[in-house]
PDB file of N, CA and C in Angstrom:
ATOM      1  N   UNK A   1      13.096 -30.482  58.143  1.00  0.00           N
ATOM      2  CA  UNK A   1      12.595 -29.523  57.176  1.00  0.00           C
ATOM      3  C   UNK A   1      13.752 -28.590  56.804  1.00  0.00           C
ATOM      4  N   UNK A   2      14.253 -28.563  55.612  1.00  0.00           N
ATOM      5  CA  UNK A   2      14.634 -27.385  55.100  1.00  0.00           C
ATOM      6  C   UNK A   2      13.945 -26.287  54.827  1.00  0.00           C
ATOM      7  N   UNK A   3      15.408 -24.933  55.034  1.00  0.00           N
ATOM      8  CA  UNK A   3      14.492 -23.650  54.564  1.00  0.00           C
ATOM      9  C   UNK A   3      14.636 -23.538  53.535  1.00  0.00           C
ATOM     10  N   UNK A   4      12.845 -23.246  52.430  1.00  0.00           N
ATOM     11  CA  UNK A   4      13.376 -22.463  51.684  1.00  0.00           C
ATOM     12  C   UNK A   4      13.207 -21.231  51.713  1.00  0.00           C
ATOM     13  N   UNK A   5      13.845 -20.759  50.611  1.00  0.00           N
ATOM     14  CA  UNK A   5      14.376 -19.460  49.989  1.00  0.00           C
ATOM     15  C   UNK A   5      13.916 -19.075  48.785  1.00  0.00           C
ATOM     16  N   UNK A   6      12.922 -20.297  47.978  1.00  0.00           N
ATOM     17  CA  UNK A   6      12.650 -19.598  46.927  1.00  0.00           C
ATOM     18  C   UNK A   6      10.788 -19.123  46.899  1.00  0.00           C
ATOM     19  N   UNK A   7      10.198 -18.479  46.590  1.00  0.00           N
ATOM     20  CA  UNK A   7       8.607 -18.095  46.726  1.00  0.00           C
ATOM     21  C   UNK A   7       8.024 -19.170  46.713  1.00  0.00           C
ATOM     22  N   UNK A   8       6.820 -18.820  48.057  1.00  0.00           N
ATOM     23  CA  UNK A   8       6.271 -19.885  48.209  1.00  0.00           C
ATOM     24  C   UNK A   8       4.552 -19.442  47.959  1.00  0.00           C
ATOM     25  N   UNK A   9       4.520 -18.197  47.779  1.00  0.00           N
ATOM     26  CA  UNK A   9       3.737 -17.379  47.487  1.00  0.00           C
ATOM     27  C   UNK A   9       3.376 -17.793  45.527  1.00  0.00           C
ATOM     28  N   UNK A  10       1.987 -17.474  45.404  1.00  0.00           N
ATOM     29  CA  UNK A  10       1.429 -17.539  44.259  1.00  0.00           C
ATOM     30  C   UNK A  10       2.016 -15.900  43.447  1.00  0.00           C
ATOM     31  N   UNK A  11       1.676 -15.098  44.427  1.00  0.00           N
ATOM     32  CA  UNK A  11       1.367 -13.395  43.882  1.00  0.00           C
ATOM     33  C   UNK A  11       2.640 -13.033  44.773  1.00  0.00           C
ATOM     34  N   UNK A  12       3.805 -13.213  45.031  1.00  0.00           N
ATOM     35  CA  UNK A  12       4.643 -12.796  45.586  1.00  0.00           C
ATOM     36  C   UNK A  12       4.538 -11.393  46.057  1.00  0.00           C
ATOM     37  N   UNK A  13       4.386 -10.188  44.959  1.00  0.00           N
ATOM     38  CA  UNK A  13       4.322  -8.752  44.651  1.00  0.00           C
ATOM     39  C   UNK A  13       3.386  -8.643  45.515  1.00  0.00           C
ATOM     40  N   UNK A  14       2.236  -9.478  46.097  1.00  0.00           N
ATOM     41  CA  UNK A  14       1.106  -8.877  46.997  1.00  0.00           C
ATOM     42  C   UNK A  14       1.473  -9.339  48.674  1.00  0.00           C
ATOM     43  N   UNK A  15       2.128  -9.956  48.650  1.00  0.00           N
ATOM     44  CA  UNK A  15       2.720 -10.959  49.950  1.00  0.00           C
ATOM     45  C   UNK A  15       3.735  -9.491  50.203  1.00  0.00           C
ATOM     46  N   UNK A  16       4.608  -8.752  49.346  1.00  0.00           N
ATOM     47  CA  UNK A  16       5.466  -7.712  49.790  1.00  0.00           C
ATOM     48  C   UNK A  16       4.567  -7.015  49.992  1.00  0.00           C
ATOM     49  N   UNK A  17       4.318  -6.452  49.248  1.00  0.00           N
ATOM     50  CA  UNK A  17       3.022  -5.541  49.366  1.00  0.00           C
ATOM     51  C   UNK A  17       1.814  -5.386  51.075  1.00  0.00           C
ATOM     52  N   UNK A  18       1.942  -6.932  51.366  1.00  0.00           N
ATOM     53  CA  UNK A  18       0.971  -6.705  51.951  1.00  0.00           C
ATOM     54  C   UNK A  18       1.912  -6.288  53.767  1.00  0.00           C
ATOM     55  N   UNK A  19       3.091  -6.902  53.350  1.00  0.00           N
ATOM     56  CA  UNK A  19       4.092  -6.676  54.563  1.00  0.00           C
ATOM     57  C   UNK A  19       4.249  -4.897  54.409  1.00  0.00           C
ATOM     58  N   UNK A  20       4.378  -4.479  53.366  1.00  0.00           N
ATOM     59  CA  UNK A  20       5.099  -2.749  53.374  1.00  0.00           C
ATOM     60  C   UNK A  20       3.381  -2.360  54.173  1.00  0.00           C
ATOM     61  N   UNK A  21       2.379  -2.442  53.707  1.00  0.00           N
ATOM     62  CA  UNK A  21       0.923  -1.961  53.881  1.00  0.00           C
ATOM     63  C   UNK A  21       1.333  -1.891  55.329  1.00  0.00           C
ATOM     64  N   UNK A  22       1.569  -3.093  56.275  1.00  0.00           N
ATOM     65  CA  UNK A  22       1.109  -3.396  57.526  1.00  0.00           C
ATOM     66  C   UNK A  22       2.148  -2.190  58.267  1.00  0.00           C
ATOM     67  N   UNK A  23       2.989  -1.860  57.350  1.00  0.00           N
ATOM     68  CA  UNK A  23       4.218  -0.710  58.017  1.00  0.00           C
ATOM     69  C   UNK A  23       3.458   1.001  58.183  1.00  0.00           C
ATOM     70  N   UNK A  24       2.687   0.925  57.254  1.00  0.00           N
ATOM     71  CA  UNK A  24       2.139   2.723  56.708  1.00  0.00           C
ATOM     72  C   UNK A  24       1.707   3.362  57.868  1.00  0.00           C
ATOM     73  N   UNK A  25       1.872   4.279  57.997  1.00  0.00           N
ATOM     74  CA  UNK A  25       1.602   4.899  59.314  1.00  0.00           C
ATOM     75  C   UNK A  25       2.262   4.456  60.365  1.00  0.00           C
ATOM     76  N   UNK A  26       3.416   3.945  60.624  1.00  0.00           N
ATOM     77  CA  UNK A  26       3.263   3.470  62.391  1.00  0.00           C
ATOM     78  C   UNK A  26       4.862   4.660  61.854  1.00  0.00           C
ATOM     79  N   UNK A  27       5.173   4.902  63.473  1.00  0.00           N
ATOM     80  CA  UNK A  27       6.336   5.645  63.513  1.00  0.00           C
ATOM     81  C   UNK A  27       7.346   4.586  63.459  1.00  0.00           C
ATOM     82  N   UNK A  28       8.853   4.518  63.148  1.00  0.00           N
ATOM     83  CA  UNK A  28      10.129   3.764  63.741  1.00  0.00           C
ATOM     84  C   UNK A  28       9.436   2.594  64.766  1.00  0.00           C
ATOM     85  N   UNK A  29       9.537   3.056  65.763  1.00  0.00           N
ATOM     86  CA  UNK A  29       9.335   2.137  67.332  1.00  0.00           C
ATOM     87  C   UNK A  29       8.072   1.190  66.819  1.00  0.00           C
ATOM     88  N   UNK A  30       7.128   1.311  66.466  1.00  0.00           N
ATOM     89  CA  UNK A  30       5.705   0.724  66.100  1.00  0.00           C
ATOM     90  C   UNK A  30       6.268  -0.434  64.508  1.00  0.00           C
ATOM     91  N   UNK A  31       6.859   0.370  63.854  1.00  0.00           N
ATOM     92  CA  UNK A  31       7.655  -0.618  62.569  1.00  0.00           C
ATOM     93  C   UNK A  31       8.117  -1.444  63.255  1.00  0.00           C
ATOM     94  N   UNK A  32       9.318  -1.212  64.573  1.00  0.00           N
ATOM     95  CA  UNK A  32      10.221  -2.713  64.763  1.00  0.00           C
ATOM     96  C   UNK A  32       9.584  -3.386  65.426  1.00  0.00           C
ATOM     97  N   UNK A  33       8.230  -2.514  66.438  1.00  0.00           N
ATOM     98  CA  UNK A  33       7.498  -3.829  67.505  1.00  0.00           C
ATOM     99  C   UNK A  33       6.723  -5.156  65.881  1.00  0.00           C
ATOM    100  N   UNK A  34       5.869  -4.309  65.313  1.00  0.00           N
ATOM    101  CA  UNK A  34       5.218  -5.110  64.080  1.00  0.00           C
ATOM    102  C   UNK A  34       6.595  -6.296  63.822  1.00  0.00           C
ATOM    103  N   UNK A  35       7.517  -5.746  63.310  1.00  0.00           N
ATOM    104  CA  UNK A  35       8.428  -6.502  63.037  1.00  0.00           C
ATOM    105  C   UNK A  35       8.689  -7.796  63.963  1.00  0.00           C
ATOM    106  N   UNK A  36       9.185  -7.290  65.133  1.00  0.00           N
ATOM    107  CA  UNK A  36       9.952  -8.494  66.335  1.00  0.00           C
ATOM    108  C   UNK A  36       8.303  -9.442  66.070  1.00  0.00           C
ATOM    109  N   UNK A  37       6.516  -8.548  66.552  1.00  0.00           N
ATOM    110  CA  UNK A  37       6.221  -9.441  66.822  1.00  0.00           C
ATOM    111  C   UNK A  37       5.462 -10.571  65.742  1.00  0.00           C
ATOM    112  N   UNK A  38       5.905  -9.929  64.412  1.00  0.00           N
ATOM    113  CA  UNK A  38       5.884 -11.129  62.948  1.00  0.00           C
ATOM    114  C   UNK A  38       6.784 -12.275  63.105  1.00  0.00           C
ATOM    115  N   UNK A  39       8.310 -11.385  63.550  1.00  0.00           N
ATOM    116  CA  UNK A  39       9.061 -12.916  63.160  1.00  0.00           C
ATOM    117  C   UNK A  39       8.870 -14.152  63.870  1.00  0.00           C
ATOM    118  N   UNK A  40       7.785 -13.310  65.665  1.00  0.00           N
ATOM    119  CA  UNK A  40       8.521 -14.619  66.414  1.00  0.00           C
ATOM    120  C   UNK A  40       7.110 -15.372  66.173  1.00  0.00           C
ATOM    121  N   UNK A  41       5.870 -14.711  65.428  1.00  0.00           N
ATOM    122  CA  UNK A  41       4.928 -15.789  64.832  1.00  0.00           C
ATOM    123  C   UNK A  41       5.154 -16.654  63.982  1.00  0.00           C
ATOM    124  N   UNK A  42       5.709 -16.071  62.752  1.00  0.00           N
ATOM    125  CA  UNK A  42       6.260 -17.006  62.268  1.00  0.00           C
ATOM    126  C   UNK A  42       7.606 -17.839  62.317  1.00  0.00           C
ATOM    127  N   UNK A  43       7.839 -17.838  63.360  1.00  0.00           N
ATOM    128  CA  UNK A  43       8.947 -18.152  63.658  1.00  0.00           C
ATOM    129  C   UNK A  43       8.215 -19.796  64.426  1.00  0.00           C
ATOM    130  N   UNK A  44       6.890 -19.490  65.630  1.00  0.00           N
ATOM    131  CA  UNK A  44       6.650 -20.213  66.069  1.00  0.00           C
ATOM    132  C   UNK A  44       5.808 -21.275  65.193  1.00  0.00           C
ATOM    133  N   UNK A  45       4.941 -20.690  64.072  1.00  0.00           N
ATOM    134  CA  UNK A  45       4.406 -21.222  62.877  1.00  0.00           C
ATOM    135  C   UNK A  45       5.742 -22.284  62.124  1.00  0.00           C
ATOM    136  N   UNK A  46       6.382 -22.135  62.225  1.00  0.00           N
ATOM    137  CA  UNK A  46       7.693 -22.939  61.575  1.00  0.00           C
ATOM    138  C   UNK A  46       7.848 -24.348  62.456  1.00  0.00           C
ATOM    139  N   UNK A  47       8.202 -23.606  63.917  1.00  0.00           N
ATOM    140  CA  UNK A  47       8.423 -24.555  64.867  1.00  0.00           C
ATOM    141  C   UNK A  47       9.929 -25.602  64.709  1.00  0.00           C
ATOM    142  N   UNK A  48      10.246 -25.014  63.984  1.00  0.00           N
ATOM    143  CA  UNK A  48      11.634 -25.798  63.728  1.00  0.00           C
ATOM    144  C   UNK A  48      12.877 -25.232  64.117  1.00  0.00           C
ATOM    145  N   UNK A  49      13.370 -25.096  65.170  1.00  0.00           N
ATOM    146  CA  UNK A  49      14.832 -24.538  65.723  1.00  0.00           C
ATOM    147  C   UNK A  49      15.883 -24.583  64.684  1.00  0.00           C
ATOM    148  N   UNK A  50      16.147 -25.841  63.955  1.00  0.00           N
ATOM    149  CA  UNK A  50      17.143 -25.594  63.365  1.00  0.00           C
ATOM    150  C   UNK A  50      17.322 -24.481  61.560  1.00  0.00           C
ATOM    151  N   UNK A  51      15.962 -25.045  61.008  1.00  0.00           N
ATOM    152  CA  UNK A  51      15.109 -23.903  60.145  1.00  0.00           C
ATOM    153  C   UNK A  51      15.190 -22.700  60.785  1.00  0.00           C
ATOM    154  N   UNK A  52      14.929 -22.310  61.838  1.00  0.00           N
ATOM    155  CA  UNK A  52      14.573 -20.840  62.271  1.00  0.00           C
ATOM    156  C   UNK A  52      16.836 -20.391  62.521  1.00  0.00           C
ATOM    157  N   UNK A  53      17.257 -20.986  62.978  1.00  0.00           N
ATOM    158  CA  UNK A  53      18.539 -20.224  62.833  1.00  0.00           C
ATOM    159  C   UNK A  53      19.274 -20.476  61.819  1.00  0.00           C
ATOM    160  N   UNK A  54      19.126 -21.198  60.683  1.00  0.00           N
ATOM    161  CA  UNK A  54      19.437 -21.043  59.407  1.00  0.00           C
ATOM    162  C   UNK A  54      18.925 -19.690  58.614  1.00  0.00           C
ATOM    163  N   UNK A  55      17.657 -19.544  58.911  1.00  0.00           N
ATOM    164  CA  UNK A  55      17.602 -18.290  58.541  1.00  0.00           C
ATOM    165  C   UNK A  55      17.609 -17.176  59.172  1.00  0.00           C
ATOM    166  N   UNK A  56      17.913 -17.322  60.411  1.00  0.00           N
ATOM    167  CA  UNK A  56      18.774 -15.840  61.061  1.00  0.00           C
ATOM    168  C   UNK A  56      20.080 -15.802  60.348  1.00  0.00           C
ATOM    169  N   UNK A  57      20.991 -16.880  60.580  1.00  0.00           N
ATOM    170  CA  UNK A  57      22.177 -16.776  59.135  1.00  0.00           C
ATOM    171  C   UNK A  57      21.741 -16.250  58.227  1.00  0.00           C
ATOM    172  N   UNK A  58      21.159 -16.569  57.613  1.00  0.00           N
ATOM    173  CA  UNK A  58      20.617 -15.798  55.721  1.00  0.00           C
ATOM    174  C   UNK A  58      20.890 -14.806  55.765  1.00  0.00           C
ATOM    175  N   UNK A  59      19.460 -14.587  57.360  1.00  0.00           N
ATOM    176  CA  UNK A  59      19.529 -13.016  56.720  1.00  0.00           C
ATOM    177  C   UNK A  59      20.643 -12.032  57.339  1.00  0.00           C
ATOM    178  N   UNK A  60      21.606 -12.442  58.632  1.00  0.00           N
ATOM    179  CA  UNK A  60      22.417 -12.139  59.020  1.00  0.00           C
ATOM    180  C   UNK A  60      24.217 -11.638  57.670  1.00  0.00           C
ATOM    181  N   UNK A  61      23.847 -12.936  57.386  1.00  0.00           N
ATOM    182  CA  UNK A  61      24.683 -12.463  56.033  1.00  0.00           C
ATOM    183  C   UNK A  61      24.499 -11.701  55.216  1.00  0.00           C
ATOM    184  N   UNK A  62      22.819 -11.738  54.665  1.00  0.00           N
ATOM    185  CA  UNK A  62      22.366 -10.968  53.522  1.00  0.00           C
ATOM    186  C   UNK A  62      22.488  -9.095  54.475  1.00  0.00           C
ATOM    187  N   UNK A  63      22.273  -8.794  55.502  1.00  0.00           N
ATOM    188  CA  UNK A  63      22.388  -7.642  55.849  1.00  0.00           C
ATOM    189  C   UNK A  63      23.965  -7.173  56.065  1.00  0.00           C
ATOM    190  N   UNK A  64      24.874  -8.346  56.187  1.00  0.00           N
ATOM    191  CA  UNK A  64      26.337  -7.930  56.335  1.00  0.00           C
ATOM    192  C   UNK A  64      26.643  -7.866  54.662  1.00  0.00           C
ATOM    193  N   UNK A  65      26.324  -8.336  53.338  1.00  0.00           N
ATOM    194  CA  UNK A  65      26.399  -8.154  52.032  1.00  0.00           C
ATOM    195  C   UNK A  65      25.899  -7.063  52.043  1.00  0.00           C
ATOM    196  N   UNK A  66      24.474  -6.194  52.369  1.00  0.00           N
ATOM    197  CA  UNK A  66      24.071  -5.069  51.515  1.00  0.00           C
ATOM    198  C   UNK A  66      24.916  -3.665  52.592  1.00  0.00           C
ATOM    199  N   UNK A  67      25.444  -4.168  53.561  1.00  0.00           N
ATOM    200  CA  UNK A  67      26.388  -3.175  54.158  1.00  0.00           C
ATOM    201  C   UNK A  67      27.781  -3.084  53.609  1.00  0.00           C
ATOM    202  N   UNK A  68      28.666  -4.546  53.391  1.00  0.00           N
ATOM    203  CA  UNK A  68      29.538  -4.050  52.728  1.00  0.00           C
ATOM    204  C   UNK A  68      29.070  -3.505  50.944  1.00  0.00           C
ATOM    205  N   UNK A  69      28.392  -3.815  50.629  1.00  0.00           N
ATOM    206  CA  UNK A  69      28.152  -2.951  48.958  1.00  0.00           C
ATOM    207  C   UNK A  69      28.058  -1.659  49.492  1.00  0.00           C
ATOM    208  N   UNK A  70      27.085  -1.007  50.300  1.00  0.00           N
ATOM    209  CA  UNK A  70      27.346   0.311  50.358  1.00  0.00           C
ATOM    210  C   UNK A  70      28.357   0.982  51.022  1.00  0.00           C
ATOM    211  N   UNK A  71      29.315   0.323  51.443  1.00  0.00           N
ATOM    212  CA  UNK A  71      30.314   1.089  51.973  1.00  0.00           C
ATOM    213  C   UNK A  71      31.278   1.353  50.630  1.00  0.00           C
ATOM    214  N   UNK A  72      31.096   0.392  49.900  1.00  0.00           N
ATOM    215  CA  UNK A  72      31.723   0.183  48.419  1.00  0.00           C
ATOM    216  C   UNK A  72      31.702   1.307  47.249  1.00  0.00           C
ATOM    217  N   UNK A  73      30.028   1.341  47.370  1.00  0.00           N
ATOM    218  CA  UNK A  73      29.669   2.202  46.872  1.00  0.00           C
ATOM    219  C   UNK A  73      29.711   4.137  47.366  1.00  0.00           C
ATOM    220  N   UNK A  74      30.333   4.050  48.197  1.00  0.00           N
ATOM    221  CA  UNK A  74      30.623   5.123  49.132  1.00  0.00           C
ATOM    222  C   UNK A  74      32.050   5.940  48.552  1.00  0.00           C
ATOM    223  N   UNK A  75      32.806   4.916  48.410  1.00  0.00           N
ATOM    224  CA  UNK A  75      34.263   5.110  48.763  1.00  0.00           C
ATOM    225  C   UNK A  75      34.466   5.453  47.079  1.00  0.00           C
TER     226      UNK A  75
END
């Protein structure tokens, strides 16, 4: 199985939506537990090792891209 990357979602805007919702109210600490314990559901929902660290790359890169832009944008 490849990952994709492009929407797999009908209503995309409600799929974000429904991830920011599940955030409202919790403090920091309560955001990253929600967080850790989404990815490793869907992570286990995937079931594919090599899929699942392809997209720790992604997003490993995509968070080292929006760090160097703002350092960019800094300077």
């Amino acid at each position: 199985m490849a990952l994709s990357t492009s929407s797999n979602f009908a209503k995309p805007d409600d799929a974000f939506r429904a991830v920011v919702e599940a955030h409202r109210g919790l403090t920091d600490d309560q955001s990253a537990d929600l967080d850790a314990a989404l990815v490793l559901i869907l992570a286990n929902h995937i079931g594919d090792l090599a899929v699942l660290r392809e997209a720790i790359s992604l997003a490993q890169r995509r968070m080292a891209d929006a760090s160097q832009q703002q350092q960019q944008q800094q300077q």
